[in-house]
Protein backbone atom coordinates (compact mmCIF):
# COMPACT_ATOMS: atom_id res chain seq x y z
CA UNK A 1 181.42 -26.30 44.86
CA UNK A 2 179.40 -25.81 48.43
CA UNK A 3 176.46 -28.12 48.76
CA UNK A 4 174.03 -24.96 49.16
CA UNK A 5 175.56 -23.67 45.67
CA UNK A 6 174.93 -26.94 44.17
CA UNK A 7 171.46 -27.48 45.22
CA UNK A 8 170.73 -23.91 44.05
CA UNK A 9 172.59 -24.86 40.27
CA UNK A 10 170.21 -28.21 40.56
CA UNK A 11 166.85 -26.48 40.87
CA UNK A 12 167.58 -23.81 38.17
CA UNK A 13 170.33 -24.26 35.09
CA UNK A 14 170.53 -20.89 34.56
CA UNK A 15 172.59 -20.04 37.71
CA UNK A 16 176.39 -21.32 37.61
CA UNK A 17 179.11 -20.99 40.40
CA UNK A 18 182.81 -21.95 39.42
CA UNK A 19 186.05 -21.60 41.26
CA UNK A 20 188.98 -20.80 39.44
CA UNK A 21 192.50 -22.04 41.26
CA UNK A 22 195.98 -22.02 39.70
CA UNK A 23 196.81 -25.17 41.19
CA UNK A 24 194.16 -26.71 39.55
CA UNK A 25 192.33 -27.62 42.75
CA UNK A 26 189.52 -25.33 41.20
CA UNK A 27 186.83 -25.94 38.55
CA UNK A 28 188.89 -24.29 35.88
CA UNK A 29 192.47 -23.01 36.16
CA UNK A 30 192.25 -19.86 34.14
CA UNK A 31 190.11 -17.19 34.59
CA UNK A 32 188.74 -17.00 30.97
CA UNK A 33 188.20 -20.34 31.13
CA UNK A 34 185.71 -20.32 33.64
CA UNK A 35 183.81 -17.13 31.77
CA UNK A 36 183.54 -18.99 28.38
CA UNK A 37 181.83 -22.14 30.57
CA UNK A 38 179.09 -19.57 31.21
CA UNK A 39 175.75 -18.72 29.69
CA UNK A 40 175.41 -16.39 27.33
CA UNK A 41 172.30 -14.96 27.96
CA UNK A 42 172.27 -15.15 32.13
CA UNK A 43 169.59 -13.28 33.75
CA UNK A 44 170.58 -14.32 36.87
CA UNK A 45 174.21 -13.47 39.22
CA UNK A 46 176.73 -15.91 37.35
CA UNK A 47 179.33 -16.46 39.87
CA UNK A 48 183.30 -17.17 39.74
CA UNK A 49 185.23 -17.76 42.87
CA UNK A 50 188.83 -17.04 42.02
CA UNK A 51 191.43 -18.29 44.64
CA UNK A 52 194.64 -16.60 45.04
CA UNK A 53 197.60 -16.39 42.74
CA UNK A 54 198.52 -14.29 40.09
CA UNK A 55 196.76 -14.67 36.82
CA UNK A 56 198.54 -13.61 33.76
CA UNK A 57 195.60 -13.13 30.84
CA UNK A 58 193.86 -11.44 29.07
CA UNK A 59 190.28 -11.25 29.58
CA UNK A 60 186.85 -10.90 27.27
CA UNK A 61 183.68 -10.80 29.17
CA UNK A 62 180.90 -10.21 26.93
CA UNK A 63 178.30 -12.17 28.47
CA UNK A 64 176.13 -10.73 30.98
CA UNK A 65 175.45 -10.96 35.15
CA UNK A 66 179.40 -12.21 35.79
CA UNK A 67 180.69 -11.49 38.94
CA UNK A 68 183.99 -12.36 39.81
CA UNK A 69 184.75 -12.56 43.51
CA UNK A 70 188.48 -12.70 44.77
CA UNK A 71 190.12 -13.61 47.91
CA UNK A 72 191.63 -10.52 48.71
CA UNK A 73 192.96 -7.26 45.73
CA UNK A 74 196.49 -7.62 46.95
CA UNK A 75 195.89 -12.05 46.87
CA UNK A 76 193.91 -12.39 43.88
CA UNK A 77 195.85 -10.39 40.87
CA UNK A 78 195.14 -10.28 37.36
CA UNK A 79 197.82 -8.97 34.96
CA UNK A 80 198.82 -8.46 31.65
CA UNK A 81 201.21 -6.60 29.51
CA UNK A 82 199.67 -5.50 26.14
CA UNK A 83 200.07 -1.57 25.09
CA UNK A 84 199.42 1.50 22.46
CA UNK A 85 202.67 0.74 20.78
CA UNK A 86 202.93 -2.75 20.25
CA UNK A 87 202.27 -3.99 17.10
CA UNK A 88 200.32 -6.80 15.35
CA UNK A 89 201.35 -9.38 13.22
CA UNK A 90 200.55 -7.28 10.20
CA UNK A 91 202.47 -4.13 11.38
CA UNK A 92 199.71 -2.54 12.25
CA UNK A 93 199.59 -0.52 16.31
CA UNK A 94 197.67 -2.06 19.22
CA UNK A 95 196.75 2.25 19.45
CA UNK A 96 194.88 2.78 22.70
CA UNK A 97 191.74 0.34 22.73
CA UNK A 98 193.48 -2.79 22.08
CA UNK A 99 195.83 -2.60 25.03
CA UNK A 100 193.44 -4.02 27.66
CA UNK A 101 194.19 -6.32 30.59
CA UNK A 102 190.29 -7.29 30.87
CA UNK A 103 187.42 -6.03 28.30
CA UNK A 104 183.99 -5.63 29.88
CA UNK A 105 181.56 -5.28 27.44
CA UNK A 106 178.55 -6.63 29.16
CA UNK A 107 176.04 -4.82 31.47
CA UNK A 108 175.56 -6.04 35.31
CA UNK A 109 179.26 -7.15 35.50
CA UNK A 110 180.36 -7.01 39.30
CA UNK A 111 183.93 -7.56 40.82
CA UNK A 112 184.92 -7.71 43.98
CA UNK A 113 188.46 -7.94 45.99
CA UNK A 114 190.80 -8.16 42.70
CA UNK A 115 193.45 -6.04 40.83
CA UNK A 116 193.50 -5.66 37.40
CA UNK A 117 196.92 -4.97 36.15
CA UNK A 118 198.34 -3.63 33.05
CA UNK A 119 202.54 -4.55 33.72
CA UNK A 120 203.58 -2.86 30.30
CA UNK A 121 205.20 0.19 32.30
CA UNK A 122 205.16 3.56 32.07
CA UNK A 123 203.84 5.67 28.19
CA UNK A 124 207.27 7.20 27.26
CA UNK A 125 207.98 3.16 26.35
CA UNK A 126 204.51 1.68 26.10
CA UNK A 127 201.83 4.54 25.20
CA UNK A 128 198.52 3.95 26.52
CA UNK A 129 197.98 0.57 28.46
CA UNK A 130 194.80 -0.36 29.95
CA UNK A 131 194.25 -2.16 32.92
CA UNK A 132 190.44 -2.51 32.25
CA UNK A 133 188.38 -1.52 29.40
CA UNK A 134 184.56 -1.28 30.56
CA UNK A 135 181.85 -1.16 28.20
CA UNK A 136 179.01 -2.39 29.81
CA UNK A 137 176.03 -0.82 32.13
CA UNK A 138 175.57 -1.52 35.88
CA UNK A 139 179.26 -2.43 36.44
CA UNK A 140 180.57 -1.91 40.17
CA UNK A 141 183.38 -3.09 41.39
CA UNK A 142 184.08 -3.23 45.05
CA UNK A 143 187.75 -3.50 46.80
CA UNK A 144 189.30 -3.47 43.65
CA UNK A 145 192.88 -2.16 42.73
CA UNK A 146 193.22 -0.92 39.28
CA UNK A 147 197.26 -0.70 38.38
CA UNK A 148 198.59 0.95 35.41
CA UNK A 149 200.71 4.33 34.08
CA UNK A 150 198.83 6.24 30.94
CA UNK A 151 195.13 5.30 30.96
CA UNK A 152 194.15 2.89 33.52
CA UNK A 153 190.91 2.73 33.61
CA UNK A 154 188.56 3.37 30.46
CA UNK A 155 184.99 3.83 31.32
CA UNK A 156 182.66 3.41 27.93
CA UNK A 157 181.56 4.22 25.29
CA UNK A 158 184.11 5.55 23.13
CA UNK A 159 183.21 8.79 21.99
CA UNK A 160 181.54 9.50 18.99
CA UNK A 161 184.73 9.93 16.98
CA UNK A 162 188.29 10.01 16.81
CA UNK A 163 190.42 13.17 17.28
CA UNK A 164 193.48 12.63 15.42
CA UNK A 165 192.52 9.76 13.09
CA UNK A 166 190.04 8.13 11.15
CA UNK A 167 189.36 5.36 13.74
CA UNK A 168 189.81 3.89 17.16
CA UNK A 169 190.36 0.85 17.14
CA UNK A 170 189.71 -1.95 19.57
CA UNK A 171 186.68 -4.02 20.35
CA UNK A 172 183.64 -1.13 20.20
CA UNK A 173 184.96 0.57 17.63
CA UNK A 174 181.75 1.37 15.07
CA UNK A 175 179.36 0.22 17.82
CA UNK A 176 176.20 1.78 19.30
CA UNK A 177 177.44 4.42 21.76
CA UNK A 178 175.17 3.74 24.84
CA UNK A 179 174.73 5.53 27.96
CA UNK A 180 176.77 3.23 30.80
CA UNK A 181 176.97 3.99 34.38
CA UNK A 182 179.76 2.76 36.28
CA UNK A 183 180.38 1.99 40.21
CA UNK A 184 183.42 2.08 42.27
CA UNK A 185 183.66 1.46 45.94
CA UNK A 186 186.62 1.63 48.57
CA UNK A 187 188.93 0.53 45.49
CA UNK A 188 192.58 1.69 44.76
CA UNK A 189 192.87 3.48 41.23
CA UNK A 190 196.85 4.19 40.64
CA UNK A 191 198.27 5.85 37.34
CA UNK A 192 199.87 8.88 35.87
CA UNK A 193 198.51 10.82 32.56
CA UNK A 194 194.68 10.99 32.34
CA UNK A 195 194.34 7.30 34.39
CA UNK A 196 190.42 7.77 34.70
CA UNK A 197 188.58 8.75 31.35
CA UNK A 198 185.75 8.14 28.93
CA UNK A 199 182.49 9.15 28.51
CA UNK A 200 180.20 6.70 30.92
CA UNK A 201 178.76 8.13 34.19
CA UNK A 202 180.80 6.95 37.35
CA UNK A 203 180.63 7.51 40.76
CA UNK A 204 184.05 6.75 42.98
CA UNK A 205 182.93 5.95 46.56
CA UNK A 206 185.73 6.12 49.15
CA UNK A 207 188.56 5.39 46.54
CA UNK A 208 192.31 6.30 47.21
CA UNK A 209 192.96 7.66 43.62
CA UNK A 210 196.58 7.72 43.10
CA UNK A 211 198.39 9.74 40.85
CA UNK A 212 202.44 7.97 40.31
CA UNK A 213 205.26 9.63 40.00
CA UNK A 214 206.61 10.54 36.55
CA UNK A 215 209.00 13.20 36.93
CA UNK A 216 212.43 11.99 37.30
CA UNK A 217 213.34 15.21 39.94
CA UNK A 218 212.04 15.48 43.38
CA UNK A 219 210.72 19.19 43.38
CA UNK A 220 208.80 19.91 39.99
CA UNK A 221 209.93 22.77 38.08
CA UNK A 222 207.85 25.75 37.34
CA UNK A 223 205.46 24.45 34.21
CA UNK A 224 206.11 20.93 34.68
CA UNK A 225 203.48 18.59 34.80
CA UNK A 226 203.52 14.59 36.68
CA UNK A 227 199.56 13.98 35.23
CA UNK A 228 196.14 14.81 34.94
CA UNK A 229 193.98 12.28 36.52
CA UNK A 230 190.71 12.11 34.61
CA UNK A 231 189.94 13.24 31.11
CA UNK A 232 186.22 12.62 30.56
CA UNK A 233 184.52 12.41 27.98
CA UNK A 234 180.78 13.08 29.18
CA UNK A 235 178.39 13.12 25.98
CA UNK A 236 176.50 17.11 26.14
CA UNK A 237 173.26 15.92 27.08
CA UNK A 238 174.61 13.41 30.02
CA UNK A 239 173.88 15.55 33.03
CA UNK A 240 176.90 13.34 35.14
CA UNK A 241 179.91 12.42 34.76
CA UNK A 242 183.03 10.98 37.27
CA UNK A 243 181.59 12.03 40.69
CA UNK A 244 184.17 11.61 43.24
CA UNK A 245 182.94 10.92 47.31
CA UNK A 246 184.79 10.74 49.85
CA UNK A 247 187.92 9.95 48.39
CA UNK A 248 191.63 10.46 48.94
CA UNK A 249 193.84 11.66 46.55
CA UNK A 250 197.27 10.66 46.99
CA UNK A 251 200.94 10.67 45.47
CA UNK A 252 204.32 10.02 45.55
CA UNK A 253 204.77 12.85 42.57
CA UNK A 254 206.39 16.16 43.39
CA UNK A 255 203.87 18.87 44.70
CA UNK A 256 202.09 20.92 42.43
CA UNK A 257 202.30 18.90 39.40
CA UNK A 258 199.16 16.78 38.92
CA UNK A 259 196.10 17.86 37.50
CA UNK A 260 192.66 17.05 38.46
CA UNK A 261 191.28 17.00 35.25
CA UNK A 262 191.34 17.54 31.45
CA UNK A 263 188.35 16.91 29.29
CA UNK A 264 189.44 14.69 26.23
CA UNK A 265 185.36 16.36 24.79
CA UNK A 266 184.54 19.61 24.87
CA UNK A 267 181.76 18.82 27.99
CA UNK A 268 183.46 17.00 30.05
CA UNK A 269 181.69 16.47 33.83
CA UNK A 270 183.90 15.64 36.68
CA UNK A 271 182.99 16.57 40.75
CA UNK A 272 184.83 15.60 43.56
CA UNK A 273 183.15 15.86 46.90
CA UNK A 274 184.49 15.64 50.56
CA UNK A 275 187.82 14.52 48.94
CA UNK A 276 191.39 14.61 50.69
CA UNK A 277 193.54 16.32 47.92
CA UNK A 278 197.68 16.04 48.65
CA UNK A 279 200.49 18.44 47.87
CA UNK A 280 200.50 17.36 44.66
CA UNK A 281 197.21 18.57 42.92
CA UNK A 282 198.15 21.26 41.53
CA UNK A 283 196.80 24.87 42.68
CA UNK A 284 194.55 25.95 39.59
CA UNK A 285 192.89 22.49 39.18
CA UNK A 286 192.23 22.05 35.76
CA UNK A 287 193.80 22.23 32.23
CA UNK A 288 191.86 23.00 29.67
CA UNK A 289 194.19 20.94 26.80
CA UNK A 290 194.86 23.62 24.98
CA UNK A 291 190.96 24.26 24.12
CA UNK A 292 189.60 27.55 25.18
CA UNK A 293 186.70 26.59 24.11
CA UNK A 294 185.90 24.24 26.23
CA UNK A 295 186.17 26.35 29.40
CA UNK A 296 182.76 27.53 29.01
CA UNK A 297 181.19 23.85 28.40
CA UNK A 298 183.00 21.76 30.92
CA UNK A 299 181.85 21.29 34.42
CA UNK A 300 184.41 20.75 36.39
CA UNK A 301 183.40 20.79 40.49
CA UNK A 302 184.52 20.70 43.99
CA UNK A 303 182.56 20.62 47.28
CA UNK A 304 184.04 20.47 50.88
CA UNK A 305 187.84 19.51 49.63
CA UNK A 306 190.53 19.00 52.14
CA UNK A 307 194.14 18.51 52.56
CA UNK A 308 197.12 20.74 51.10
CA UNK A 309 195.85 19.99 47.16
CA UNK A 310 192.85 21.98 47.60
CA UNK A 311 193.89 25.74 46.31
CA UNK A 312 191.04 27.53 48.27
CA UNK A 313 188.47 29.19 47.12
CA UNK A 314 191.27 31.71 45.11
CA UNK A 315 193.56 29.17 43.72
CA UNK A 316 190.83 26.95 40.72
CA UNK A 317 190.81 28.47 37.53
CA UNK A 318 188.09 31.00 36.75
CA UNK A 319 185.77 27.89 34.85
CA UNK A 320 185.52 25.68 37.26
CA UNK A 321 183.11 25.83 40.19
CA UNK A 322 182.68 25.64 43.99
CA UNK A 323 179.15 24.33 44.93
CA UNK A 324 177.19 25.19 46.98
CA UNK A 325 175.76 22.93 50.46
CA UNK A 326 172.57 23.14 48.03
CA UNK A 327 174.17 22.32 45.09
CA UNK A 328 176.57 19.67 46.22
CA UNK A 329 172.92 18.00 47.75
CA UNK A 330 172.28 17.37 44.03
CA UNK A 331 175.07 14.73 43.56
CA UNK A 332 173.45 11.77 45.66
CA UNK A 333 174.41 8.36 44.76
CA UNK A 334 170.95 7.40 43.80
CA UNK A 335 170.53 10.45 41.95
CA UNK A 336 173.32 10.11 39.75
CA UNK A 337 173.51 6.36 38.80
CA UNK A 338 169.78 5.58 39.52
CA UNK A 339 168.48 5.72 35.69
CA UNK A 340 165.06 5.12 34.55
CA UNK A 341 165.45 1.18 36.37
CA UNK A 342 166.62 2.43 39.94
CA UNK A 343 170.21 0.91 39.69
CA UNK A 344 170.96 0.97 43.24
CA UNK A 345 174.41 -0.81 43.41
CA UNK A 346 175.55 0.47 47.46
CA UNK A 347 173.80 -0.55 50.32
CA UNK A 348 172.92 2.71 52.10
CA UNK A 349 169.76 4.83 52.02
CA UNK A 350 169.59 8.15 50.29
């Protein structure tokens, strides 16, 4: 620990800085470790330092202010193999919510130059497998890489209830549903079937959002579909959802197979803006799951895409929209994450 660190620790208990180092040159040698050692009740940034390696655990952070800083998202990896169809001791499924690599279920959690890694491979074998659950407000994470096949990220709350069963499972089932906004900057989001959902607000800032290969053929045949890449969630009276800037959307999946979006709720709310779209996005867009009704609730959005993906102005499905200059001005940064506190988690004006 840096003599500047210390001094600051010295003159006020509440703020802790610990490095966490495999080779146990660090404070503490696992990464959960380190977290537990912390306050519960921080109101100040609550600092861990973790050197490079690969880190194979599972993670619970449900204290607030952590920020865990890395050395680098391809150095500094954190990994773990849990999944939908593994079972517990009693018999009973892991289902969806269980199958986190790290839980988040804090507000003002920040990470910075890691991956979070779910290894249990692709859903025909493992179902669902998260690489993060996050269930906390203010969370940004910048230079991340987020690694996984069916569901790789899950941004909170769950929604009100299940679809196909009496319960969800996992470590929010039965809570308060609260209304969580989400950041992501210049990070690396990589997955196959509906990789980005949930209900929170979340704006993607310069991502590369890439949608893997499922397909076993080269060229996908007429119908056939690689993945969707967000099914949202957005509660009806949210008035945002995923709002993607300046991203790219990339692939190594054949072309035309690879949704943009499906909305696991009826009102789903996803926009992508000034995006690069590849060959593989699919010409129409959107998918509706298989619920016409929802066509006239979603809002699904594009403003200013490029690249082959983009199907023009004649290729989207009837429901979704192309905004206008004056209507894409409405999906600021600040606008959409700022809240009744002014959560401000980027550096530029708007």
């Amino acid at each position: 620990m840096n003599k500047q660190v210390s001094a600051e620790i010295d003159q006020d208990p509440s703020i802790r800085c610990y490095t966490v180092a495999r080779d146990g040159s660090g404070d503490f040698d696992t990464i959960q470790a380190a977290i537990d050692a912390m306050p519960d009740h921080a109101t100040d940034k609550q600092e861990i330092r973790i050197k490079p390696g690969v880190y194979y655990e599972k993670l619970d952070i449900e204290k607030p202010k952590i920020h865990l800083v890395g050395e680098g998202a391809e150095q500094t990896v954190i990994t773990y193999d849990d999944y939908a169809l593994k079972k517990f001791p009693n018999g009973e499924l892991y289902h969806t919510f269980h199958s986190y690599t790290a839980f988040i279920g804090a507000d003002d959690f920040t990470a910075e130059r890691l991956s979070f890694v779910n290894s249990a491979g692709p859903g025909k074998v493992a179902g669902q497998a998260l690489a993060v659950y996050v269930d906390g407000d203010r969370a940004a994470f910048r230079g991340c890489r987020f690694i996984g096949h069916q569901d790789t990220i899950f941004t909170g709350p769950l929604p009100e209830q299940p679809m196909d069963r009496s319960f969800f499972g996992g470590p929010r089932d039965g809570a308060e549903r609260r209304k969580l906004r989400q950041y992501y900057e210049d990070c690396y989001i990589e997955g196959d079937v509906d990789f980005i959902f949930g209900s929170a607000t979340a704006v993607f800032q310069g991502c590369e959002i890439f949608a893997k290969k499922r397909v076993s053929d080269d060229v996908a045949t007429e119908g056939e579909v690689n993945g969707w890449i967000t099914a949202a969630s957005t509660p009806e009276d949210v008035p945002y959802g995923y709002v993607f800037m300046d991203c790219d959307l990339t692939s190594n999946a054949p072309a035309q197979s690879v949704y943009l979006g499906r909305p696991w709720r009826n009102h789903a709310k996803v926009c992508f803006l000034n995006c690069w779209m590849g060959a593989h996005v699919k010409q129409e867009g959107w998918h509706n799951w298989n619920k016409a009704e929802a066509e006239a609730t979603v809002v699904y959005a594009e403003y200013n895409s490029a690249g082959p993906g983009t199907g023009h102005a004649s290729g989207r499905v009837p429901w979704a929209k192309l905004l206008t200059e004056q209507e894409a001005a409405e999906y600021t940064r600040s606008r959409v994450l700022s809240g009744e506190d002014g959560w401000k988690p980027f550096k530029e004006t708007e």
